[in-house]
PDB file of N, CA and C in Angstrom:
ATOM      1  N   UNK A   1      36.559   7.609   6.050  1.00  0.00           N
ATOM      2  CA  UNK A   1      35.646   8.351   5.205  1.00  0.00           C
ATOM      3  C   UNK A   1      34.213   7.973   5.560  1.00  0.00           C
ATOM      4  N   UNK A   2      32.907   8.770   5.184  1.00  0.00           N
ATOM      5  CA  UNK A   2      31.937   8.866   5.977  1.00  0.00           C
ATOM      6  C   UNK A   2      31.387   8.551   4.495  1.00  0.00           C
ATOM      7  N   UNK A   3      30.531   7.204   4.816  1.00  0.00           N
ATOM      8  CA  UNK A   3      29.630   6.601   3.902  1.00  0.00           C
ATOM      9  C   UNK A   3      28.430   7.141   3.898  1.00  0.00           C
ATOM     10  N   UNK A   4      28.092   8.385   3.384  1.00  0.00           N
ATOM     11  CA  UNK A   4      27.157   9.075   3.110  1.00  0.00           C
ATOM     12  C   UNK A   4      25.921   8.499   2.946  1.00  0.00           C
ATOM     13  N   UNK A   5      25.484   7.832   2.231  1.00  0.00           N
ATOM     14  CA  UNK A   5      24.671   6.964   1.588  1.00  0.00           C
ATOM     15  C   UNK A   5      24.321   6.164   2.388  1.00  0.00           C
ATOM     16  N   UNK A   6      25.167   5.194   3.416  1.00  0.00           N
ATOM     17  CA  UNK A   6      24.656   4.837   4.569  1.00  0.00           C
ATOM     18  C   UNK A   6      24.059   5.226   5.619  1.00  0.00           C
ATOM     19  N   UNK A   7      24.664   6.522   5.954  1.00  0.00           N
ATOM     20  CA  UNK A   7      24.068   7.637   6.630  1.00  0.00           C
ATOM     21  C   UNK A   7      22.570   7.849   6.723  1.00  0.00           C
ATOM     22  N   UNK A   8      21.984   8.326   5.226  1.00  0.00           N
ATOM     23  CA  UNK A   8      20.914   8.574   4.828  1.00  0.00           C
ATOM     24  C   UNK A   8      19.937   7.137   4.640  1.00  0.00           C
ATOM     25  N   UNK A   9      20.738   6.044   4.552  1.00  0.00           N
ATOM     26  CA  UNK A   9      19.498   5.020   4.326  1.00  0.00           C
ATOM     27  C   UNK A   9      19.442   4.827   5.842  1.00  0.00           C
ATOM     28  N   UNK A  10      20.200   4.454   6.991  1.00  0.00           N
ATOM     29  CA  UNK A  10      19.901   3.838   7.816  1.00  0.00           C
ATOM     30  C   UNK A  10      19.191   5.159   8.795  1.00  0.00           C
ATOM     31  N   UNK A  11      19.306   6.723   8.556  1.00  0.00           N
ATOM     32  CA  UNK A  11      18.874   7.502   9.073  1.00  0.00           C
ATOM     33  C   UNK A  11      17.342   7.680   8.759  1.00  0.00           C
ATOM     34  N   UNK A  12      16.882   7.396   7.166  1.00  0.00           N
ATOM     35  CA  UNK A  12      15.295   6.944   7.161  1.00  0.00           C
ATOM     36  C   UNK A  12      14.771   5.852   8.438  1.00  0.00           C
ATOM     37  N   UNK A  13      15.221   4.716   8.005  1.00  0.00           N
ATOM     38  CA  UNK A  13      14.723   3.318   8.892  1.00  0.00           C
ATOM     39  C   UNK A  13      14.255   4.516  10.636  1.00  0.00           C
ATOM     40  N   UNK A  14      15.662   5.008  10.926  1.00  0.00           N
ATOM     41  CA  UNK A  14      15.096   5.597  12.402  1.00  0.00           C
ATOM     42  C   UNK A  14      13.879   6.707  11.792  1.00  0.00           C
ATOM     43  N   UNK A  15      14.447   7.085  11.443  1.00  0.00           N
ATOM     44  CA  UNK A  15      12.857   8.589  11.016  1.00  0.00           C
ATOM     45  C   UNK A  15      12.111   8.279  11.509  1.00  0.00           C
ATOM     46  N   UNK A  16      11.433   6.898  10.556  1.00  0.00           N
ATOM     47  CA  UNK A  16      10.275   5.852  10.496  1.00  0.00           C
ATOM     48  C   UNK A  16      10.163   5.534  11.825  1.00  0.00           C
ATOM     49  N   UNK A  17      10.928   4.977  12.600  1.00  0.00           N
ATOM     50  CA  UNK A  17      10.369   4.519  13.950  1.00  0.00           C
ATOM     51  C   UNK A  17      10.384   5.698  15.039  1.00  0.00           C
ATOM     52  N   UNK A  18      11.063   6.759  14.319  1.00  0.00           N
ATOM     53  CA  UNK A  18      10.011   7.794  15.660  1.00  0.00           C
ATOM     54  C   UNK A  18       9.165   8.068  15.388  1.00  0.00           C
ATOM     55  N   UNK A  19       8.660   8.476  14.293  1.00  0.00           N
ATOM     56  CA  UNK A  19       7.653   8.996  13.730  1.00  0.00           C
ATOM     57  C   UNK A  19       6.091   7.744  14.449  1.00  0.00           C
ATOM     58  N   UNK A  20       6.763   6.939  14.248  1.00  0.00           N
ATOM     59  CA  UNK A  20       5.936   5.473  14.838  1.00  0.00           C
ATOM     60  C   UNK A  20       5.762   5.765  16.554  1.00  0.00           C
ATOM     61  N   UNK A  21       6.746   6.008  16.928  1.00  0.00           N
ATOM     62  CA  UNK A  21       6.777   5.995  18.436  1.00  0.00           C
ATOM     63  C   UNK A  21       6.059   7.670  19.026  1.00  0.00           C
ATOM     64  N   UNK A  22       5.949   8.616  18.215  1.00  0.00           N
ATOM     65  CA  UNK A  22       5.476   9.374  18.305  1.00  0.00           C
ATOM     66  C   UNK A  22       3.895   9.647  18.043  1.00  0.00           C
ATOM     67  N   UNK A  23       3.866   8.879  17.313  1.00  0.00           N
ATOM     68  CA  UNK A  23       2.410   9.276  16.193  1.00  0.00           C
ATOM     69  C   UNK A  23       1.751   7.862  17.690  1.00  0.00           C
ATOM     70  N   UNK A  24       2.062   6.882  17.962  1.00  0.00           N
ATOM     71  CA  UNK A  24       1.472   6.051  19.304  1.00  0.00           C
ATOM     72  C   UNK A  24       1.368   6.670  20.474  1.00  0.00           C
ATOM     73  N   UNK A  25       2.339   6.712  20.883  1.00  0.00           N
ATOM     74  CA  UNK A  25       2.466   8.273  22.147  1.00  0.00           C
ATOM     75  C   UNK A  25       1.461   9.327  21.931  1.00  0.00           C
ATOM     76  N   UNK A  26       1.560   9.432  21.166  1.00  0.00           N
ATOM     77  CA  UNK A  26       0.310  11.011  21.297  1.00  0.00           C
ATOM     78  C   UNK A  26      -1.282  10.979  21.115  1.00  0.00           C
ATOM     79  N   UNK A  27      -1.325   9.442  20.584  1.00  0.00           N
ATOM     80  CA  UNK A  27      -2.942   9.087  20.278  1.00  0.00           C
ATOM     81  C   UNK A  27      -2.849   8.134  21.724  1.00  0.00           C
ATOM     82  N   UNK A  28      -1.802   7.690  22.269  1.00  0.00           N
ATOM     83  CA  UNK A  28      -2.102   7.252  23.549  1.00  0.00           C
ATOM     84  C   UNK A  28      -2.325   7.760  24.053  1.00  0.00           C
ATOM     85  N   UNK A  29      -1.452   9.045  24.542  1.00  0.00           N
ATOM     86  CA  UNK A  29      -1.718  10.138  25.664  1.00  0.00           C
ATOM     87  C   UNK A  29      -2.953  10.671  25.073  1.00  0.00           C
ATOM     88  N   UNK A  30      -3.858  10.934  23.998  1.00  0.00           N
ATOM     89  CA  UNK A  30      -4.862  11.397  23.805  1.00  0.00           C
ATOM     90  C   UNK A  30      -6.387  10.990  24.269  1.00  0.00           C
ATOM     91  N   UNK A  31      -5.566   9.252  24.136  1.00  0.00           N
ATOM     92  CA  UNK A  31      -7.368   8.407  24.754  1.00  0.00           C
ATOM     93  C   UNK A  31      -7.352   8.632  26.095  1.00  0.00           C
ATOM     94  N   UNK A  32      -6.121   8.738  26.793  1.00  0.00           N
ATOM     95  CA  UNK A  32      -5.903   8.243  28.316  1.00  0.00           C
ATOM     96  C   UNK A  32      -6.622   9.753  28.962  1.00  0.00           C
ATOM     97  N   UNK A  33      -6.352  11.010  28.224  1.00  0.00           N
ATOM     98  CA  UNK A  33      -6.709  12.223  28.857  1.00  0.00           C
ATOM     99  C   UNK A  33      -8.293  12.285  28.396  1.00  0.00           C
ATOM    100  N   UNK A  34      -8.913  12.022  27.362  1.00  0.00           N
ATOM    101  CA  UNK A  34     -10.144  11.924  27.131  1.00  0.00           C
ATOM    102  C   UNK A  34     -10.952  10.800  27.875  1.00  0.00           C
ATOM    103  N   UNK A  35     -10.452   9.597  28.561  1.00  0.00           N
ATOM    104  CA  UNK A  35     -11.055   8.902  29.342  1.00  0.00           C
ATOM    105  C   UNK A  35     -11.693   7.671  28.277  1.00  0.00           C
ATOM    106  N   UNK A  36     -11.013   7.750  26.462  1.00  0.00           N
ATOM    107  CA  UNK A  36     -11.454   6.679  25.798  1.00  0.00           C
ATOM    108  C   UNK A  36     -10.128   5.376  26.188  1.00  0.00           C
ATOM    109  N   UNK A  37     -11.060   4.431  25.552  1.00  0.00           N
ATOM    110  CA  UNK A  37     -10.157   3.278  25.020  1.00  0.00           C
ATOM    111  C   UNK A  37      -9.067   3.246  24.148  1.00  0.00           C
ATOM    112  N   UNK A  38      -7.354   3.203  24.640  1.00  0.00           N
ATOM    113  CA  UNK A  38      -6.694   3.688  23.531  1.00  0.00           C
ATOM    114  C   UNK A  38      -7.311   2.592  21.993  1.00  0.00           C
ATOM    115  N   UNK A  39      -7.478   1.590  22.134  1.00  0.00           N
ATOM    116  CA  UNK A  39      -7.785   0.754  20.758  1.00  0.00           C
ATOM    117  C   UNK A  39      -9.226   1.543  19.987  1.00  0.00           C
ATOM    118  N   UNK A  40      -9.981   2.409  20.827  1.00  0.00           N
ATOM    119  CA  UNK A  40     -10.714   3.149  19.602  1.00  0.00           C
ATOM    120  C   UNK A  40     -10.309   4.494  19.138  1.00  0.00           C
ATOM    121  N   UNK A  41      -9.382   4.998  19.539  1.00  0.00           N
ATOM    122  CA  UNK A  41      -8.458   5.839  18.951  1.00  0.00           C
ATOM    123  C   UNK A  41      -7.825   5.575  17.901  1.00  0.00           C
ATOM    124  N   UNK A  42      -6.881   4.396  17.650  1.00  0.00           N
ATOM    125  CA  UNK A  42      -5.961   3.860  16.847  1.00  0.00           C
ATOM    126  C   UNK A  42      -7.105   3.627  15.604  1.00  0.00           C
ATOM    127  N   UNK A  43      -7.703   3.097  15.588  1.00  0.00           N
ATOM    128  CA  UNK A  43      -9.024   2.839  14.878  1.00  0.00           C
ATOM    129  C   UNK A  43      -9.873   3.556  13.340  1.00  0.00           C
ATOM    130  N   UNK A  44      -8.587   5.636  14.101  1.00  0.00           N
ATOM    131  CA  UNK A  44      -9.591   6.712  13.500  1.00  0.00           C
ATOM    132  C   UNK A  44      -8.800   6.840  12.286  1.00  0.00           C
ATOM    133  N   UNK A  45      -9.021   7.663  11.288  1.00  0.00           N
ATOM    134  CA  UNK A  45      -7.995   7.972  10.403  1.00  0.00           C
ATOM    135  C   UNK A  45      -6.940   8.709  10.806  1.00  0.00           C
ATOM    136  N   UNK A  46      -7.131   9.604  11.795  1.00  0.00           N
ATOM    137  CA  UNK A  46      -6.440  10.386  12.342  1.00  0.00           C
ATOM    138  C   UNK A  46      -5.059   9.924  13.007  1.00  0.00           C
ATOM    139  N   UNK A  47      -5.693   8.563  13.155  1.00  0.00           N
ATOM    140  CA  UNK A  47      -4.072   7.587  13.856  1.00  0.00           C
ATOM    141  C   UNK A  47      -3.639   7.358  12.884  1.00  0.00           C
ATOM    142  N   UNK A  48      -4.073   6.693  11.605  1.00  0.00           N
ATOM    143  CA  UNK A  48      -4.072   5.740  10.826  1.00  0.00           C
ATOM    144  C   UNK A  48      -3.260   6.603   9.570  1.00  0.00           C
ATOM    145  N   UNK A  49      -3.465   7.583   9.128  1.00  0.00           N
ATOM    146  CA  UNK A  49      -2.705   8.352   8.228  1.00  0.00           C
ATOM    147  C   UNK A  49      -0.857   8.783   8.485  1.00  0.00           C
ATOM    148  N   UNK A  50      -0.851   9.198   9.543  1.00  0.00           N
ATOM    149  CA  UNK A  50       0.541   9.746  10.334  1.00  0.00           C
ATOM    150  C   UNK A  50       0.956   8.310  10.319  1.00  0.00           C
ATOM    151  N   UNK A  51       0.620   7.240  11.019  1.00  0.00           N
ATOM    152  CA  UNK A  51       1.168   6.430  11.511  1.00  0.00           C
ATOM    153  C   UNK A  51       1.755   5.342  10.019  1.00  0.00           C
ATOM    154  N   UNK A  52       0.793   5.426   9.357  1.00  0.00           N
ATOM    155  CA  UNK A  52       1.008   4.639   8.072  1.00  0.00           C
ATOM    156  C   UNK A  52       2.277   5.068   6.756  1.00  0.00           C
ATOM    157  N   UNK A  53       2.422   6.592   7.594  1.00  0.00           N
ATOM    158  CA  UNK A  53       3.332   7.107   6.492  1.00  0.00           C
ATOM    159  C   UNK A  53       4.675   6.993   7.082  1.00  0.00           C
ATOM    160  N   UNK A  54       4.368   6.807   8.408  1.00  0.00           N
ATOM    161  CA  UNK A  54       5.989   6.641   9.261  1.00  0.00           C
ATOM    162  C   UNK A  54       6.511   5.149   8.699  1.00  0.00           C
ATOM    163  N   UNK A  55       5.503   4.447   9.033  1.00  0.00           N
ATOM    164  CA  UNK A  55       5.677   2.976   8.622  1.00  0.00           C
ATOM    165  C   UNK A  55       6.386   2.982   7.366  1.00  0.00           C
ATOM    166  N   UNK A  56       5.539   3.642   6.001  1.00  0.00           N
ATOM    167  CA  UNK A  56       6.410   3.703   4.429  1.00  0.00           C
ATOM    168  C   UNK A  56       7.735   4.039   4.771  1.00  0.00           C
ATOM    169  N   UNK A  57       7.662   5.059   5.512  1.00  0.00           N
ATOM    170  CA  UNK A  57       9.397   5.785   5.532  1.00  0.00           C
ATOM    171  C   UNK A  57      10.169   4.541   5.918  1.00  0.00           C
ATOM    172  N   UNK A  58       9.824   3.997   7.169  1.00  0.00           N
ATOM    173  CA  UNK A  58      10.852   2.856   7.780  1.00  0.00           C
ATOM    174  C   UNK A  58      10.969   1.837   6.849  1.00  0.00           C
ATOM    175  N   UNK A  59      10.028   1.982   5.872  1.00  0.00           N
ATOM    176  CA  UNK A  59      10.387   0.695   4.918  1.00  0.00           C
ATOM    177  C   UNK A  59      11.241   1.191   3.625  1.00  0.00           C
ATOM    178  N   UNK A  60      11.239   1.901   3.640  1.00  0.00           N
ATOM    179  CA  UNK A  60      12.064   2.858   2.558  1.00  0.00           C
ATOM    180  C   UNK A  60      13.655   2.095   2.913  1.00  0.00           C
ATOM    181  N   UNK A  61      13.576   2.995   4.252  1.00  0.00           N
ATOM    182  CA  UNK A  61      14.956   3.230   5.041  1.00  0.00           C
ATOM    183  C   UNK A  61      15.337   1.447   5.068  1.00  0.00           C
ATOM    184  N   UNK A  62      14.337   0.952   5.240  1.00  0.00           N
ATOM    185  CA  UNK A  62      15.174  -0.830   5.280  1.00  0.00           C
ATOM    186  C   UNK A  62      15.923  -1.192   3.860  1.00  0.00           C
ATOM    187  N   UNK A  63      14.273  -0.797   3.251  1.00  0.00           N
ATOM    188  CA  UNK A  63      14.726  -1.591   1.804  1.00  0.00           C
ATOM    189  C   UNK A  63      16.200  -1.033   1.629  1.00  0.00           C
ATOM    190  N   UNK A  64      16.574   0.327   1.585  1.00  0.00           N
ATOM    191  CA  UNK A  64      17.786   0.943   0.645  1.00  0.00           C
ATOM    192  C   UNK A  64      18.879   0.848   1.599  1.00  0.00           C
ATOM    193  N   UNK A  65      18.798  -0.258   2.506  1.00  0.00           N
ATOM    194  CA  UNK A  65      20.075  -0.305   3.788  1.00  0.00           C
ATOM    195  C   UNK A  65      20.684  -1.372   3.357  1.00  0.00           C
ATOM    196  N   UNK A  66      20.170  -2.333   2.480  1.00  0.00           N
ATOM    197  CA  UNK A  66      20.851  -3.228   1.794  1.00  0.00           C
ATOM    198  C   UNK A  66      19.815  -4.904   2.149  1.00  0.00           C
ATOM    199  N   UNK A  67      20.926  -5.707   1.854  1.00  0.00           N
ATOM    200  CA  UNK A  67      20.445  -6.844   1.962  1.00  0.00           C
ATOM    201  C   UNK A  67      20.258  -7.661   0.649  1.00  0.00           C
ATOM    202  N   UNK A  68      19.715  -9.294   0.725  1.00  0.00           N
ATOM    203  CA  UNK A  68      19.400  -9.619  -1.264  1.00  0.00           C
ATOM    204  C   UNK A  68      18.552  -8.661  -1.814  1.00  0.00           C
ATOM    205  N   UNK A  69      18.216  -9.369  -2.732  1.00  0.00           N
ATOM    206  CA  UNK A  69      17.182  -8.880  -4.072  1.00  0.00           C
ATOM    207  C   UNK A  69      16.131  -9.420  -3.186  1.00  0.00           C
ATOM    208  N   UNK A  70      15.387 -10.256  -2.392  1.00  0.00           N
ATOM    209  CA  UNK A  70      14.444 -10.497  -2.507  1.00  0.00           C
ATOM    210  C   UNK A  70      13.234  -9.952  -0.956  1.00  0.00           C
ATOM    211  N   UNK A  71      14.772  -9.312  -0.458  1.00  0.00           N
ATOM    212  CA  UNK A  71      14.190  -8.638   1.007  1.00  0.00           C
ATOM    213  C   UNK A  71      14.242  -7.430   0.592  1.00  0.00           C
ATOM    214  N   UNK A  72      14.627  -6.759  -0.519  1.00  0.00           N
ATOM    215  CA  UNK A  72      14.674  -5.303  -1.166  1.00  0.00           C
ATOM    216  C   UNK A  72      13.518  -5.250  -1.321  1.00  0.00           C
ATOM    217  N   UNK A  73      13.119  -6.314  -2.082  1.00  0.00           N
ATOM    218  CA  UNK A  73      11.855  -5.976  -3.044  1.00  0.00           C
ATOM    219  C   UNK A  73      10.573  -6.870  -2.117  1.00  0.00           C
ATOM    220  N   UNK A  74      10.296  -7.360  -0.776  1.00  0.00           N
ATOM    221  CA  UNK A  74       9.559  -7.570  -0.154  1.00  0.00           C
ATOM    222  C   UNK A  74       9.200  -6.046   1.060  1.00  0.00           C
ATOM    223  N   UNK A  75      10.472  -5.440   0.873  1.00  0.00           N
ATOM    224  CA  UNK A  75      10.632  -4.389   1.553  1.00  0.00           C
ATOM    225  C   UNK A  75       9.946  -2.793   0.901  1.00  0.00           C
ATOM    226  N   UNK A  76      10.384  -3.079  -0.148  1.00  0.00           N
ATOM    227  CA  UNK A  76       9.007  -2.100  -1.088  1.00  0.00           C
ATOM    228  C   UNK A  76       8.275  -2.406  -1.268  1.00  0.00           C
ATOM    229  N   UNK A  77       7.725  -3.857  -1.477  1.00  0.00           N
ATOM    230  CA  UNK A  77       5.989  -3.905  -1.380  1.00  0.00           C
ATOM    231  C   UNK A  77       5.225  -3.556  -0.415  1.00  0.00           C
ATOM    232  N   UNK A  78       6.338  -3.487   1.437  1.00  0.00           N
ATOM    233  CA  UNK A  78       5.399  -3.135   2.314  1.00  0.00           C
ATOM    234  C   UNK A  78       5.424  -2.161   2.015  1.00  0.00           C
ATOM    235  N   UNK A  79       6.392  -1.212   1.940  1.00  0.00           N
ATOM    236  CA  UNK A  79       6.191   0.575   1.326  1.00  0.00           C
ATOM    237  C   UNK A  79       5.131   0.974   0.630  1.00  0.00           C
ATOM    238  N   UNK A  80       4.520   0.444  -0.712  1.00  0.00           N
ATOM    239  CA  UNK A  80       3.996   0.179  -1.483  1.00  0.00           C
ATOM    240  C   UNK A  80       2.291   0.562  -0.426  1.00  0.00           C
ATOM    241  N   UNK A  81       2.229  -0.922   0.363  1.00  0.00           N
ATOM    242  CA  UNK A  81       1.141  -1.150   1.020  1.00  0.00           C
ATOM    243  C   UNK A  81       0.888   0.058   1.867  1.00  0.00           C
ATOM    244  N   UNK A  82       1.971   0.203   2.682  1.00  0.00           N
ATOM    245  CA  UNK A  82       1.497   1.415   4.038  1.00  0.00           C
ATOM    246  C   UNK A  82       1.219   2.807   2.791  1.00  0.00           C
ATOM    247  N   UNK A  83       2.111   2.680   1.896  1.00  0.00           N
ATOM    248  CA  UNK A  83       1.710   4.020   1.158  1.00  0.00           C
ATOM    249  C   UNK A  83       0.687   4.561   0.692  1.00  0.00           C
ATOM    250  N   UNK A  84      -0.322   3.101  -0.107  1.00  0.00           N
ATOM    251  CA  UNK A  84      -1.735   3.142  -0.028  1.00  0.00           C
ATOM    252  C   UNK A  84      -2.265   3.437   0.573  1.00  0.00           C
ATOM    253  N   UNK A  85      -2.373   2.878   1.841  1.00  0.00           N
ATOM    254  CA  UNK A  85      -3.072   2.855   3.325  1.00  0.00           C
ATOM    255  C   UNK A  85      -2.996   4.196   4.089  1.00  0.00           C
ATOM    256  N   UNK A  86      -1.796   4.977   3.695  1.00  0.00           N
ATOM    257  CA  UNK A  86      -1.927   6.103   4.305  1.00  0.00           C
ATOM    258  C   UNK A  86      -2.646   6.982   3.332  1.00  0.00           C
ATOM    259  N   UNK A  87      -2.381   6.846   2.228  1.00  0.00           N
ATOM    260  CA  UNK A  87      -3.041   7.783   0.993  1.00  0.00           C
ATOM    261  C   UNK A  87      -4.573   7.784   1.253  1.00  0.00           C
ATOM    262  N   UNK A  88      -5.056   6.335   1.274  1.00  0.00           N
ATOM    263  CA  UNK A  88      -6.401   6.291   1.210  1.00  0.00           C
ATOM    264  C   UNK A  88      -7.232   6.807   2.906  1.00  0.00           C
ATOM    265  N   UNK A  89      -6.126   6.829   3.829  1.00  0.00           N
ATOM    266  CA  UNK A  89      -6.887   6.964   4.941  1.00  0.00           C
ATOM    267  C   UNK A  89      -7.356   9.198   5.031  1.00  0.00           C
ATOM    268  N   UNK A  90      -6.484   9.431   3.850  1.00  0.00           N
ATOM    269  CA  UNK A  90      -7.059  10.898   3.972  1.00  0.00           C
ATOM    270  C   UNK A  90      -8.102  11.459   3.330  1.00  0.00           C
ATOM    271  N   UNK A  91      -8.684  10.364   2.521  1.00  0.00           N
ATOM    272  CA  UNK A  91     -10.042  10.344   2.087  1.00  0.00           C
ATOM    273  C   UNK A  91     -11.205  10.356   3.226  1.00  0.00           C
ATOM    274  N   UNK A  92     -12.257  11.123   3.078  1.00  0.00           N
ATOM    275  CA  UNK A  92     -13.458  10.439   3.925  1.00  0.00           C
ATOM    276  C   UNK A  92     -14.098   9.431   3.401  1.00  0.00           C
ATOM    277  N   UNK A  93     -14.548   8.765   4.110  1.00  0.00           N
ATOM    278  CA  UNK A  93     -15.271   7.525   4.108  1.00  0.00           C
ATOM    279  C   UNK A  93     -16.653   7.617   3.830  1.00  0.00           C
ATOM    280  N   UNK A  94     -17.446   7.195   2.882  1.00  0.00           N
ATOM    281  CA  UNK A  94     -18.643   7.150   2.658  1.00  0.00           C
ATOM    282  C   UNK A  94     -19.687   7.020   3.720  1.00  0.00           C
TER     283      UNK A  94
END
């Protein structure tokens, strides 16, 4: 029988890391064709939003894959954090 539920938690965790491997890849290939520095790319919000929300997902996908109580809940605080971090990076900046 097909543990459904496993399915879906450990299928977040990957989401998260393509989304990661994608959202790097494409601001890489972006500095390299513009002739910038990839590290002032990564830098922009534009990296920093996509990339921060892939991150929440993969932490989603950890936390609910199991483990104690205390890597659950260290595992949603990073969620927590990247979730901020992506929220706030779609603001402009003063």
């Amino acid at each position: 029988m097909i543990d459904w539920l496993g399915v879906a938690t450990n299928g977040m965790w990957v989401l998260g890391l393509t989304g990661m491997l994608a959202a790097w890849s494409y601001f890489e290939y972006l500095a390299t064709s513009r002739g910038q520095p990839v590290r002032q790319l990564l830098k922009t919000r534009a990296f920093t939003q996509p990339f921060s929300w892939t991150v929440a997902v993969f932490c989603v996908g950890v936390a609910a894959s199991g483990g104690s109580w205390w890597q659950r809940l260290a595992w949603a605080a990073f969620t927590i954090l990247f979730g901020v971090q992506a929220w706030r990076a779609r603001e402009p900046r003063p």
